[in-house]
C-alpha atoms as a PDB file:
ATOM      1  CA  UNK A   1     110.182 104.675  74.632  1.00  0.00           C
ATOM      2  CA  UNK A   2     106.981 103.262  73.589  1.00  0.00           C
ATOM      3  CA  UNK A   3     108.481  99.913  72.523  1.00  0.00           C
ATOM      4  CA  UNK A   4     109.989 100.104  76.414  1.00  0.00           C
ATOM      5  CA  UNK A   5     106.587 100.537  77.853  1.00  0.00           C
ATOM      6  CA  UNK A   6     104.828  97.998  76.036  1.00  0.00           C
ATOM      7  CA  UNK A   7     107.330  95.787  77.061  1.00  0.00           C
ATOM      8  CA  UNK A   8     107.063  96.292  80.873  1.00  0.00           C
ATOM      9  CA  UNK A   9     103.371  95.834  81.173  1.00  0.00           C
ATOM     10  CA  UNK A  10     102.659  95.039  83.881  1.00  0.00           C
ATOM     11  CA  UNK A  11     100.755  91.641  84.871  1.00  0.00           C
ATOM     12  CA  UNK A  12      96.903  92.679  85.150  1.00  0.00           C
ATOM     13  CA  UNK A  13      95.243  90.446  88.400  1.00  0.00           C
ATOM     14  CA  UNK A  14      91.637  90.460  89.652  1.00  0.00           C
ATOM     15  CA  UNK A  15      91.119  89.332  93.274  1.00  0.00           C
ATOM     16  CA  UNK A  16      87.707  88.084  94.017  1.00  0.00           C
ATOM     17  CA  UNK A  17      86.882  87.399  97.834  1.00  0.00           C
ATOM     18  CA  UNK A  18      84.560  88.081  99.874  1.00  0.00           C
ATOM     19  CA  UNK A  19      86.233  89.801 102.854  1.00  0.00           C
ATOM     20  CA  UNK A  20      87.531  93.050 102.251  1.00  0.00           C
ATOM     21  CA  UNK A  21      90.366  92.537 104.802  1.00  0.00           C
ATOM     22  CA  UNK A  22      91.516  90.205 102.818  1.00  0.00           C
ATOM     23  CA  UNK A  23      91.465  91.858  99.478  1.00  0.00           C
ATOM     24  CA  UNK A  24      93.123  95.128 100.944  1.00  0.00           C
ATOM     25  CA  UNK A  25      96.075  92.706 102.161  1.00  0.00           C
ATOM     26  CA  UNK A  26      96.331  90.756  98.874  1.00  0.00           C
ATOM     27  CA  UNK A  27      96.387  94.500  96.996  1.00  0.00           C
ATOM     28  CA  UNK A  28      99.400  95.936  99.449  1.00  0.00           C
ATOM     29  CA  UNK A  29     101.477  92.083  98.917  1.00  0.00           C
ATOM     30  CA  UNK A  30     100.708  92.478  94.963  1.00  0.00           C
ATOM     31  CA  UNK A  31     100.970  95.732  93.894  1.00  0.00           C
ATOM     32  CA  UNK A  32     104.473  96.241  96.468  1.00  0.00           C
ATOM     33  CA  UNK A  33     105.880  94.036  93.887  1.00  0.00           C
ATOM     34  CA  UNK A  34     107.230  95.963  90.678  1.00  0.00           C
ATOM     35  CA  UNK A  35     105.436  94.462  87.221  1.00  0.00           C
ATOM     36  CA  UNK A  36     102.046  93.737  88.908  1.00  0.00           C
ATOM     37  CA  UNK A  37      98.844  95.390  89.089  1.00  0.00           C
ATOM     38  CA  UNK A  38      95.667  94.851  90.714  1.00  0.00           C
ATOM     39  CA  UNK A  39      92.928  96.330  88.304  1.00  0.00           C
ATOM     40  CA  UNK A  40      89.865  94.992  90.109  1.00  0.00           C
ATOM     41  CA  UNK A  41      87.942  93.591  93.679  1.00  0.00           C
ATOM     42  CA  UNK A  42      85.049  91.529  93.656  1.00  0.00           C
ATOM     43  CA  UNK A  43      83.184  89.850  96.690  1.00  0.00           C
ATOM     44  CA  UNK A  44      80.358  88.262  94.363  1.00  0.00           C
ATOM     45  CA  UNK A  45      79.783  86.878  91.480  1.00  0.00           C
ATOM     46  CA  UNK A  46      77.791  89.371  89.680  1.00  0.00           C
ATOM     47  CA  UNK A  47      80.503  92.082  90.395  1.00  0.00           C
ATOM     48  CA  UNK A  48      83.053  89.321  89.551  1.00  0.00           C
ATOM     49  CA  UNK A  49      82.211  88.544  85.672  1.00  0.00           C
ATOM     50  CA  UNK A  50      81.566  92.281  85.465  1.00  0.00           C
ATOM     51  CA  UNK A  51      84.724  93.047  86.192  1.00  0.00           C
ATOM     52  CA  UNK A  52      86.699  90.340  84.351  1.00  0.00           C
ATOM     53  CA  UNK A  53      84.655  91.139  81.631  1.00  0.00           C
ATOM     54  CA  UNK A  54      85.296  95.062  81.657  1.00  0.00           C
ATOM     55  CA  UNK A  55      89.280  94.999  82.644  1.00  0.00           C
ATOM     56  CA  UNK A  56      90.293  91.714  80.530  1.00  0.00           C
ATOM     57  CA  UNK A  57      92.709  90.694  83.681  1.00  0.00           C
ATOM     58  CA  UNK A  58      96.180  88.372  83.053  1.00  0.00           C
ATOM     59  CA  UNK A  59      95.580  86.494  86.529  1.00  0.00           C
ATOM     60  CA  UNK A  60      92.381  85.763  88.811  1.00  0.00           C
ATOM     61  CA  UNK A  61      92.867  84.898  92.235  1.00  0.00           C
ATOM     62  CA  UNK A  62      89.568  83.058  93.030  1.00  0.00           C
ATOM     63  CA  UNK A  63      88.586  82.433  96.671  1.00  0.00           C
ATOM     64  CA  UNK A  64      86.731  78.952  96.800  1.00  0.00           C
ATOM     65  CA  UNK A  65      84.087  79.965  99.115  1.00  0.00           C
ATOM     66  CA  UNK A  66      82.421  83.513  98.375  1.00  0.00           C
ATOM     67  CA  UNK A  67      79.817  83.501 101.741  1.00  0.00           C
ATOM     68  CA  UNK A  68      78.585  79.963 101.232  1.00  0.00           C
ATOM     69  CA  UNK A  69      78.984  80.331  97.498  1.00  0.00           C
ATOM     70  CA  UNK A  70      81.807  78.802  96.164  1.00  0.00           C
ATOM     71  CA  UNK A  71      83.910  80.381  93.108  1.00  0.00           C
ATOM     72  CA  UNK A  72      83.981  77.027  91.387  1.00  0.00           C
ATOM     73  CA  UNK A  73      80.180  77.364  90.407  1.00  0.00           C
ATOM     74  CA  UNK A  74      81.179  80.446  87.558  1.00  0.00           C
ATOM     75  CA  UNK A  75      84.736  79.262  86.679  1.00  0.00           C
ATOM     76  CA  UNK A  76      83.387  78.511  83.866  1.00  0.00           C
ATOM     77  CA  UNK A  77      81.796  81.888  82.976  1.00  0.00           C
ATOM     78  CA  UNK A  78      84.718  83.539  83.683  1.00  0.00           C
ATOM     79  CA  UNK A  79      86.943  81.964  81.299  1.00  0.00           C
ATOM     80  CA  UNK A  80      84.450  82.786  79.014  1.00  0.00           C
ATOM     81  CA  UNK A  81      84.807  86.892  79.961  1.00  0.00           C
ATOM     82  CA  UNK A  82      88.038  86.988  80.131  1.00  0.00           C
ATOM     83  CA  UNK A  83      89.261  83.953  77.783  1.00  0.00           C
ATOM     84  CA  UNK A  84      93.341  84.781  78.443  1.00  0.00           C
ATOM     85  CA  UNK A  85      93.089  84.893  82.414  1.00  0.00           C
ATOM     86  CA  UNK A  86      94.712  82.427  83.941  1.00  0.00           C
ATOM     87  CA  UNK A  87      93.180  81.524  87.620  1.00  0.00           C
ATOM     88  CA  UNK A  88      94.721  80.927  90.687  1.00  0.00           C
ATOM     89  CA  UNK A  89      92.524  79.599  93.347  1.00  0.00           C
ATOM     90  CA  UNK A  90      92.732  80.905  96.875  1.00  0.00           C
ATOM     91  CA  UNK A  91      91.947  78.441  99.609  1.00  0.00           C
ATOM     92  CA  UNK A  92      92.016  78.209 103.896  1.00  0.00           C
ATOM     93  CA  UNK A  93      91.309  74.343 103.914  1.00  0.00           C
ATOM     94  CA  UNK A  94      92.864  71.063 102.270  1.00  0.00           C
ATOM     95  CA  UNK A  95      89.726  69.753 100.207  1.00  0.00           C
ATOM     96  CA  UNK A  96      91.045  67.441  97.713  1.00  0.00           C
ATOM     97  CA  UNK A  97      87.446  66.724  95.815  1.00  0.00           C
ATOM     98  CA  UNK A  98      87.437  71.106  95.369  1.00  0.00           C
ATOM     99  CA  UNK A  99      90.858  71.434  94.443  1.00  0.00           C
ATOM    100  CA  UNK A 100      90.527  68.542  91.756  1.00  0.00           C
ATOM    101  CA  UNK A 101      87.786  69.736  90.565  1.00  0.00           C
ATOM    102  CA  UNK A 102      89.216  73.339  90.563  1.00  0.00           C
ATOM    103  CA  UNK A 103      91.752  71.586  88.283  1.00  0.00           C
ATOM    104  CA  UNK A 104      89.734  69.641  85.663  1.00  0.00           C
ATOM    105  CA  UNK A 105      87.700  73.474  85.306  1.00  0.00           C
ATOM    106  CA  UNK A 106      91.033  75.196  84.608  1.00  0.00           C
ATOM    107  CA  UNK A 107      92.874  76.451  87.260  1.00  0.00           C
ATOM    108  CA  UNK A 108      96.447  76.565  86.584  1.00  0.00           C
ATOM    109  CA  UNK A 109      97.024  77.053  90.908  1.00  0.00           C
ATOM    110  CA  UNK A 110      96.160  76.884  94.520  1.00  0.00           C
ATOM    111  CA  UNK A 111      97.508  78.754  97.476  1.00  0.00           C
ATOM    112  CA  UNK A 112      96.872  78.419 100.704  1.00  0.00           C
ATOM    113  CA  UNK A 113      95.873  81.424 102.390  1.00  0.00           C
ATOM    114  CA  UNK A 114      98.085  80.734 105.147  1.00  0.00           C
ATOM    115  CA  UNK A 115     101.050  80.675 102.955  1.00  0.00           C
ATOM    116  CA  UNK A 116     103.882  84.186 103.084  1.00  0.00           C
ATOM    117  CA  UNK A 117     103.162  87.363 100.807  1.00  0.00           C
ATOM    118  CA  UNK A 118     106.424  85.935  98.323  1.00  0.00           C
ATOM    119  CA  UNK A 119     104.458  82.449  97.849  1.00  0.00           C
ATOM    120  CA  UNK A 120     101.466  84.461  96.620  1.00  0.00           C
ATOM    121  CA  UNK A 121     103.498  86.527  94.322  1.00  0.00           C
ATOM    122  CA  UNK A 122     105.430  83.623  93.102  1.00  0.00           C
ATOM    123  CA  UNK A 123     102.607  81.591  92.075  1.00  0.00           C
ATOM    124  CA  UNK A 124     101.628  84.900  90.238  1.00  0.00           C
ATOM    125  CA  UNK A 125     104.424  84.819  88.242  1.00  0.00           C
ATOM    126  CA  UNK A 126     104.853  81.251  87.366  1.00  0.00           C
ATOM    127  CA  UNK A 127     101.427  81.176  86.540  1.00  0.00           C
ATOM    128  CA  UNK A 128     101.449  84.024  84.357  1.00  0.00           C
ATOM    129  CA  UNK A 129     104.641  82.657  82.593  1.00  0.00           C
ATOM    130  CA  UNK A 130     102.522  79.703  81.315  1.00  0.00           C
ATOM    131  CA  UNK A 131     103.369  77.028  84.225  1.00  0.00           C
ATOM    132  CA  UNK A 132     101.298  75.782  86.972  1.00  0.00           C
ATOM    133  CA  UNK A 133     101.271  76.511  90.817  1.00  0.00           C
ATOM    134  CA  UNK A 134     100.653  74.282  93.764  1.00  0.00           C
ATOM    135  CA  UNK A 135     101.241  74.016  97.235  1.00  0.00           C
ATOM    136  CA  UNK A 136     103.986  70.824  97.910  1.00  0.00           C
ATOM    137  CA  UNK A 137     101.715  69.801 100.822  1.00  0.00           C
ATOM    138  CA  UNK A 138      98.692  70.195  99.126  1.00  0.00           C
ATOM    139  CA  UNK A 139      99.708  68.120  95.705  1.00  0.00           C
ATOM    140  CA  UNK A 140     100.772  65.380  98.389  1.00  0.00           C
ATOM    141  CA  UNK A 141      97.669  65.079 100.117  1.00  0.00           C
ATOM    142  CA  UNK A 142      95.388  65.181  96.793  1.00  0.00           C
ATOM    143  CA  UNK A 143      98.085  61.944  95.143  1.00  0.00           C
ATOM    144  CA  UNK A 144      97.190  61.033  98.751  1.00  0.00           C
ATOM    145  CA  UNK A 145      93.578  60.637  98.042  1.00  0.00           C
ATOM    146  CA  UNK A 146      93.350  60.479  94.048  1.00  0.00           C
ATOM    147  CA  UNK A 147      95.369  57.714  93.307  1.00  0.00           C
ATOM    148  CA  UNK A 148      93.168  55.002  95.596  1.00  0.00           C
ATOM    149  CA  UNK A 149      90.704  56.555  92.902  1.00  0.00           C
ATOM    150  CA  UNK A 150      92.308  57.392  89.596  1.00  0.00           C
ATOM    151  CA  UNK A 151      95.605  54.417  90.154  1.00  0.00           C
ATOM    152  CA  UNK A 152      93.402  51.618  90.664  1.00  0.00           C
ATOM    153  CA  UNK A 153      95.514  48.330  89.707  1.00  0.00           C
ATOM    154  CA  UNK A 154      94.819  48.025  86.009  1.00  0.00           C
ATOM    155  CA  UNK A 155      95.062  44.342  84.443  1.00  0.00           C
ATOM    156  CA  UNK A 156      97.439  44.849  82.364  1.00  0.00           C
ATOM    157  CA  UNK A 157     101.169  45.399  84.163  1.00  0.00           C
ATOM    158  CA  UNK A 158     102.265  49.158  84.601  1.00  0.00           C
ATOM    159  CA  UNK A 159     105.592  48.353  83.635  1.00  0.00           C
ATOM    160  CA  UNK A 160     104.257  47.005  80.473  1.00  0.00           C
ATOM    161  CA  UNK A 161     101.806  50.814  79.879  1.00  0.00           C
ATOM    162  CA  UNK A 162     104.862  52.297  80.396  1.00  0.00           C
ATOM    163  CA  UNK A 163     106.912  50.458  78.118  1.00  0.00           C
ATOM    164  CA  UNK A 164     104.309  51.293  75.272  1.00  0.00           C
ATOM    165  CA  UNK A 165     105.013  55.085  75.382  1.00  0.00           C
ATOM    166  CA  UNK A 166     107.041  56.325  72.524  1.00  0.00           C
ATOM    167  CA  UNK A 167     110.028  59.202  73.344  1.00  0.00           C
ATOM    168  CA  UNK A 168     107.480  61.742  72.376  1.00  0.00           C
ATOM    169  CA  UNK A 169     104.643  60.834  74.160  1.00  0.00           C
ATOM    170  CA  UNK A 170     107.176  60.190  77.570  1.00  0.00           C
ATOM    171  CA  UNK A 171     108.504  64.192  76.665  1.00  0.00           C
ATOM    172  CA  UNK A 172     104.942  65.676  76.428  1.00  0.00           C
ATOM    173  CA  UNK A 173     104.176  63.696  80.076  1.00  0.00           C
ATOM    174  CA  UNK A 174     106.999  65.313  81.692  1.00  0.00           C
ATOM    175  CA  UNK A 175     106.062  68.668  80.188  1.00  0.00           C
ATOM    176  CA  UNK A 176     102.533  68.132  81.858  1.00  0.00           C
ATOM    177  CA  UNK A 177     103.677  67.021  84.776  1.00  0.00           C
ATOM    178  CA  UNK A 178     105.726  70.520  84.731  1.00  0.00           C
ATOM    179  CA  UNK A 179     102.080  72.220  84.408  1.00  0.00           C
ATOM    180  CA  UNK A 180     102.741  73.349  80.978  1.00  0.00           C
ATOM    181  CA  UNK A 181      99.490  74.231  78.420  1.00  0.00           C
ATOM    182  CA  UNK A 182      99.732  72.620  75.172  1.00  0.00           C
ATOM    183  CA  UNK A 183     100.591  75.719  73.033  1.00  0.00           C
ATOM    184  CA  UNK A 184     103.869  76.055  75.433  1.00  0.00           C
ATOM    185  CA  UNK A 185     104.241  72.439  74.876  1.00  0.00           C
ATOM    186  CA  UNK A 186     103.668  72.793  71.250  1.00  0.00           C
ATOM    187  CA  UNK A 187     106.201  75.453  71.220  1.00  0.00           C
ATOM    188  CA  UNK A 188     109.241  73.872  73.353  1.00  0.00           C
ATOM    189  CA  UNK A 189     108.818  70.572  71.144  1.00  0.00           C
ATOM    190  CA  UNK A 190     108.599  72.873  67.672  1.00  0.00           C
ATOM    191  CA  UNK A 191     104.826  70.830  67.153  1.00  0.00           C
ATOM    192  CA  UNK A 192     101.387  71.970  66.531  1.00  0.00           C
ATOM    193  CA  UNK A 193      99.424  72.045  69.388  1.00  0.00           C
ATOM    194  CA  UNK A 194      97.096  69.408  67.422  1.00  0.00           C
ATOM    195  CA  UNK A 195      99.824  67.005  67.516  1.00  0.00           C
ATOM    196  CA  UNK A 196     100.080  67.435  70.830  1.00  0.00           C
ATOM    197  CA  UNK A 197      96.691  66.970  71.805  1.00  0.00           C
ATOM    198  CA  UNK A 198      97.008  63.320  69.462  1.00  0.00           C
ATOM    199  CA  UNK A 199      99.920  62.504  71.523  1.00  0.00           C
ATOM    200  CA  UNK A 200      97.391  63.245  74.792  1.00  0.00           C
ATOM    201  CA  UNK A 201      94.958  61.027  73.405  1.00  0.00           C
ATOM    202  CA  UNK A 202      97.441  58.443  72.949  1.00  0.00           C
ATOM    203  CA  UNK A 203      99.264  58.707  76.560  1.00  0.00           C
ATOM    204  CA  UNK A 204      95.651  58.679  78.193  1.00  0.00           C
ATOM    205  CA  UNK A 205      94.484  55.588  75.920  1.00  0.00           C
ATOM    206  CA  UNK A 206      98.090  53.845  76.982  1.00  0.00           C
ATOM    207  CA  UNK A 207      98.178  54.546  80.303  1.00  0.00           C
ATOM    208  CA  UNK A 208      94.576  54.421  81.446  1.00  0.00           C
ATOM    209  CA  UNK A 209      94.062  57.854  82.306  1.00  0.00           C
ATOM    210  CA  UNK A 210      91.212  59.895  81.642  1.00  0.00           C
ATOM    211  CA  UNK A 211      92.079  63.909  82.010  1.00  0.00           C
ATOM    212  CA  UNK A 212      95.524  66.319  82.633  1.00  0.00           C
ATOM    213  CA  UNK A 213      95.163  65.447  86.453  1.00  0.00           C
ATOM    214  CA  UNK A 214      95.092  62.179  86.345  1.00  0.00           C
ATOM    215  CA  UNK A 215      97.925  62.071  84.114  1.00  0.00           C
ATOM    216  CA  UNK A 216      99.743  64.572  86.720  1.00  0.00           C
ATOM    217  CA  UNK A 217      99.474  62.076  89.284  1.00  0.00           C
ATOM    218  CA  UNK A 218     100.108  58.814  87.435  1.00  0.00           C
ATOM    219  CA  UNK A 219     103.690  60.396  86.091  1.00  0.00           C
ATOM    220  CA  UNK A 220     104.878  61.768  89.486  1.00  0.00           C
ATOM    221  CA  UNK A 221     104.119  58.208  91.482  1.00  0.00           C
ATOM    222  CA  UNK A 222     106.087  56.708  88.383  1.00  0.00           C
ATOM    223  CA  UNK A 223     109.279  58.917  87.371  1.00  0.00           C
ATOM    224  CA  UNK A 224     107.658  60.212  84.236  1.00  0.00           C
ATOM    225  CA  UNK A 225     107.913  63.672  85.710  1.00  0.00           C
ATOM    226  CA  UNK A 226     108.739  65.174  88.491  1.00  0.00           C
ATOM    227  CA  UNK A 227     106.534  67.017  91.852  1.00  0.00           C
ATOM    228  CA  UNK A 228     106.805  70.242  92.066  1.00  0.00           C
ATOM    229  CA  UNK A 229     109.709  71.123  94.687  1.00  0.00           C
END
Protein backbone atom coordinates (compact mmCIF):
# COMPACT_ATOMS: atom_id res chain seq x y z
CA UNK A 1 0.00 0.00 0.00
CA UNK A 2 2.82 2.23 0.63
CA UNK A 3 4.47 1.56 -2.75
CA UNK A 4 0.67 2.65 -4.08
CA UNK A 5 0.81 5.89 -2.26
CA UNK A 6 4.11 6.95 -3.17
CA UNK A 7 3.18 6.39 -6.49
CA UNK A 8 0.07 8.65 -6.64
CA UNK A 9 1.62 11.73 -5.21
CA UNK A 10 0.13 14.10 -6.02
CA UNK A 11 1.65 17.18 -8.10
CA UNK A 12 2.64 19.89 -5.33
CA UNK A 13 1.76 23.74 -6.98
CA UNK A 14 2.32 27.15 -5.37
CA UNK A 15 0.17 30.02 -6.73
CA UNK A 16 1.60 33.39 -6.19
CA UNK A 17 -0.76 36.46 -7.07
CA UNK A 18 -1.67 39.16 -5.70
CA UNK A 19 -5.50 39.10 -5.66
CA UNK A 20 -6.99 36.74 -3.47
CA UNK A 21 -10.01 36.28 -5.82
CA UNK A 22 -7.92 35.01 -7.99
CA UNK A 23 -5.98 32.57 -5.95
CA UNK A 24 -9.28 31.14 -4.31
CA UNK A 25 -10.46 30.42 -8.07
CA UNK A 26 -7.12 28.94 -9.23
CA UNK A 27 -7.29 26.60 -5.75
CA UNK A 28 -11.15 25.33 -6.53
CA UNK A 29 -9.95 24.70 -10.73
CA UNK A 30 -6.67 22.84 -9.27
CA UNK A 31 -7.35 20.98 -6.46
CA UNK A 32 -11.12 19.70 -8.29
CA UNK A 33 -8.72 17.85 -10.38
CA UNK A 34 -7.61 14.36 -8.84
CA UNK A 35 -3.45 14.16 -8.54
CA UNK A 36 -3.01 17.90 -7.75
CA UNK A 37 -2.49 19.87 -4.77
CA UNK A 38 -2.17 23.36 -3.92
CA UNK A 39 0.27 23.53 -0.83
CA UNK A 40 0.75 27.29 -0.74
CA UNK A 41 -0.63 31.26 -1.62
CA UNK A 42 1.53 34.07 -1.88
CA UNK A 43 0.67 37.77 -2.92
CA UNK A 44 4.42 39.03 -2.38
CA UNK A 45 7.55 38.21 -2.72
CA UNK A 46 8.74 37.85 0.73
CA UNK A 47 5.83 35.38 1.50
CA UNK A 48 6.60 33.87 -1.96
CA UNK A 49 10.36 32.48 -1.46
CA UNK A 50 9.18 31.64 2.05
CA UNK A 51 6.91 29.47 0.96
CA UNK A 52 8.69 27.79 -1.97
CA UNK A 53 11.37 27.47 0.24
CA UNK A 54 9.37 25.75 3.21
CA UNK A 55 6.90 23.37 0.96
CA UNK A 56 9.56 22.43 -1.93
CA UNK A 57 6.47 22.80 -4.60
CA UNK A 58 6.48 20.58 -8.19
CA UNK A 59 4.82 23.66 -10.12
CA UNK A 60 4.71 27.61 -9.54
CA UNK A 61 2.17 29.52 -11.16
CA UNK A 62 3.77 33.04 -11.18
CA UNK A 63 1.59 36.10 -11.89
CA UNK A 64 3.80 38.67 -13.90
CA UNK A 65 2.67 41.67 -12.14
CA UNK A 66 2.43 41.35 -8.18
CA UNK A 67 0.89 45.26 -7.50
CA UNK A 68 3.37 47.01 -9.75
CA UNK A 69 5.99 44.42 -8.95
CA UNK A 70 6.49 42.02 -11.41
CA UNK A 71 7.31 38.16 -10.58
CA UNK A 72 10.10 38.18 -13.11
CA UNK A 73 12.37 40.34 -10.72
CA UNK A 74 12.84 36.94 -8.10
CA UNK A 75 12.52 34.15 -10.73
CA UNK A 76 15.65 33.76 -10.16
CA UNK A 77 15.57 33.35 -6.34
CA UNK A 78 13.03 31.05 -6.57
CA UNK A 79 14.64 28.50 -8.57
CA UNK A 80 17.17 28.77 -6.19
CA UNK A 81 14.48 27.74 -3.09
CA UNK A 82 12.91 25.40 -4.68
CA UNK A 83 15.56 24.08 -7.42
CA UNK A 84 12.92 21.16 -8.91
CA UNK A 85 9.84 23.63 -9.43
CA UNK A 86 9.01 24.10 -12.62
CA UNK A 87 7.15 27.68 -13.29
CA UNK A 88 4.33 28.51 -15.15
CA UNK A 89 3.75 32.12 -15.65
CA UNK A 90 0.30 33.61 -15.32
CA UNK A 91 -0.45 36.58 -17.50
CA UNK A 92 -3.76 39.10 -18.54
CA UNK A 93 -1.79 40.88 -21.43
CA UNK A 94 0.27 39.81 -24.67
CA UNK A 95 3.82 41.37 -23.80
CA UNK A 96 6.23 39.67 -25.95
CA UNK A 97 9.60 41.47 -24.37
CA UNK A 98 8.04 39.82 -20.59
CA UNK A 99 7.16 36.62 -21.88
CA UNK A 100 10.68 36.22 -23.64
CA UNK A 101 12.29 37.19 -21.02
CA UNK A 102 10.10 34.97 -18.72
CA UNK A 103 11.57 32.31 -21.05
CA UNK A 104 15.36 32.91 -21.17
CA UNK A 105 14.85 32.99 -16.85
CA UNK A 106 13.22 29.55 -16.96
CA UNK A 107 9.78 29.32 -17.34
CA UNK A 108 8.72 26.22 -18.92
CA UNK A 109 4.85 28.16 -19.62
CA UNK A 110 2.44 30.96 -20.00
CA UNK A 111 -1.29 31.08 -19.66
CA UNK A 112 -3.42 33.55 -20.22
CA UNK A 113 -5.64 34.32 -17.50
CA UNK A 114 -8.47 34.50 -19.72
CA UNK A 115 -7.99 31.02 -20.87
CA UNK A 116 -10.84 27.86 -19.37
CA UNK A 117 -10.11 26.05 -15.91
CA UNK A 118 -8.94 22.63 -18.30
CA UNK A 119 -6.19 24.93 -20.15
CA UNK A 120 -4.81 25.80 -16.71
CA UNK A 121 -4.77 22.29 -15.57
CA UNK A 122 -3.37 21.06 -18.76
CA UNK A 123 -0.46 23.22 -18.85
CA UNK A 124 -0.03 21.82 -15.22
CA UNK A 125 0.38 18.59 -16.33
CA UNK A 126 2.44 18.90 -19.39
CA UNK A 127 4.60 21.00 -17.56
CA UNK A 128 5.08 18.80 -14.77
CA UNK A 129 5.69 15.83 -17.21
CA UNK A 130 8.90 17.61 -18.38
CA UNK A 131 7.40 19.53 -21.60
CA UNK A 132 6.67 23.08 -22.12
CA UNK A 133 3.32 25.11 -22.21
CA UNK A 134 2.23 28.00 -24.32
CA UNK A 135 -0.65 29.67 -25.49
CA UNK A 136 -0.97 29.04 -29.70
CA UNK A 137 -1.85 32.76 -29.95
CA UNK A 138 0.62 33.90 -27.77
CA UNK A 139 3.79 31.81 -29.39
CA UNK A 140 2.40 33.46 -32.74
CA UNK A 141 2.51 36.88 -31.74
CA UNK A 142 6.07 36.61 -29.88
CA UNK A 143 7.62 34.67 -33.66
CA UNK A 144 5.56 37.73 -34.65
CA UNK A 145 7.85 40.14 -33.02
CA UNK A 146 11.17 38.03 -32.29
CA UNK A 147 12.09 36.98 -35.50
CA UNK A 148 12.41 40.82 -37.09
CA UNK A 149 14.93 40.59 -34.03
CA UNK A 150 16.48 37.20 -33.52
CA UNK A 151 15.92 36.02 -37.80
CA UNK A 152 17.68 38.85 -39.13
CA UNK A 153 18.96 37.77 -42.79
CA UNK A 154 22.31 36.23 -42.00
CA UNK A 155 25.05 36.31 -44.93
CA UNK A 156 25.45 33.16 -45.32
CA UNK A 157 22.18 31.25 -47.09
CA UNK A 158 19.72 29.49 -44.56
CA UNK A 159 19.40 26.70 -46.74
CA UNK A 160 23.06 26.28 -46.61
CA UNK A 161 22.93 26.55 -42.05
CA UNK A 162 20.56 24.09 -42.45
CA UNK A 163 22.28 21.82 -44.61
CA UNK A 164 25.28 21.83 -42.05
CA UNK A 165 23.24 20.16 -39.24
CA UNK A 166 24.08 16.58 -38.69
CA UNK A 167 20.90 13.91 -37.94
CA UNK A 168 21.65 14.44 -34.33
CA UNK A 169 21.86 17.88 -33.99
CA UNK A 170 18.36 18.19 -36.45
CA UNK A 171 16.75 15.39 -33.59
CA UNK A 172 17.83 17.44 -30.49
CA UNK A 173 16.14 20.77 -32.45
CA UNK A 174 12.94 19.09 -32.82
CA UNK A 175 13.07 17.84 -29.25
CA UNK A 176 13.51 21.62 -28.22
CA UNK A 177 11.19 22.82 -30.28
CA UNK A 178 8.82 20.15 -28.37
CA UNK A 179 9.91 22.14 -25.03
CA UNK A 180 11.84 19.28 -23.77
CA UNK A 181 14.88 19.93 -20.90
CA UNK A 182 18.04 18.37 -21.77
CA UNK A 183 18.01 15.49 -19.20
CA UNK A 184 14.56 14.34 -21.03
CA UNK A 185 16.41 14.89 -24.16
CA UNK A 186 19.37 13.09 -22.89
CA UNK A 187 17.14 10.33 -21.93
CA UNK A 188 14.84 9.81 -25.20
CA UNK A 189 18.20 9.89 -27.35
CA UNK A 190 20.04 7.29 -24.65
CA UNK A 191 22.96 10.46 -24.36
CA UNK A 192 24.44 12.30 -21.54
CA UNK A 193 23.00 15.41 -21.02
CA UNK A 194 26.70 16.84 -21.69
CA UNK A 195 26.50 15.63 -25.11
CA UNK A 196 23.58 17.23 -25.50
CA UNK A 197 24.48 20.48 -24.35
CA UNK A 198 27.78 20.05 -27.15
CA UNK A 199 25.25 19.34 -29.70
CA UNK A 200 23.44 22.89 -28.40
CA UNK A 201 26.55 24.61 -28.77
CA UNK A 202 26.96 23.32 -32.12
CA UNK A 203 23.21 23.98 -33.50
CA UNK A 204 23.49 27.64 -32.00
CA UNK A 205 27.14 28.17 -33.58
CA UNK A 206 25.50 26.66 -37.07
CA UNK A 207 22.53 28.31 -37.15
CA UNK A 208 23.24 31.70 -35.64
CA UNK A 209 21.28 31.49 -32.66
CA UNK A 210 22.15 32.58 -29.37
CA UNK A 211 19.74 30.86 -26.50
CA UNK A 212 16.71 27.88 -26.34
CA UNK A 213 14.23 30.66 -27.60
CA UNK A 214 15.76 31.69 -30.30
CA UNK A 215 16.35 28.31 -31.40
CA UNK A 216 12.42 27.68 -30.71
CA UNK A 217 11.60 30.17 -33.16
CA UNK A 218 14.21 29.66 -35.87
CA UNK A 219 13.04 25.70 -36.11
CA UNK A 220 9.24 26.35 -36.19
CA UNK A 221 9.54 29.22 -39.18
CA UNK A 222 11.80 26.43 -40.86
CA UNK A 223 10.26 22.75 -40.43
CA UNK A 224 12.87 21.71 -37.93
CA UNK A 225 10.09 21.28 -35.42
CA UNK A 226 6.88 21.80 -35.10
CA UNK A 227 4.37 24.82 -33.06
CA UNK A 228 2.68 23.71 -30.52
CA UNK A 229 -1.03 22.79 -31.74
Amino acid sequence: MMGTAAAIRPIHVLLIDDHAVVRSGLRMVIESKLGLKVVGEASNRADALAIAAREQPDIILLDLDLNGVSGLDFLADLFTKASDARVIILTGVYDSDAHQRAMQLGAMGLVLKEKAAEVVIKAIEKVHAGEVWFDRVMMGHMISQLSRVALTPKSKPEAQRIASLTEREREITALIGEGLKNKVIANRLFISETTVRHHLTSVFDKLGVSDRLELIIYAYRHGLAKPPS
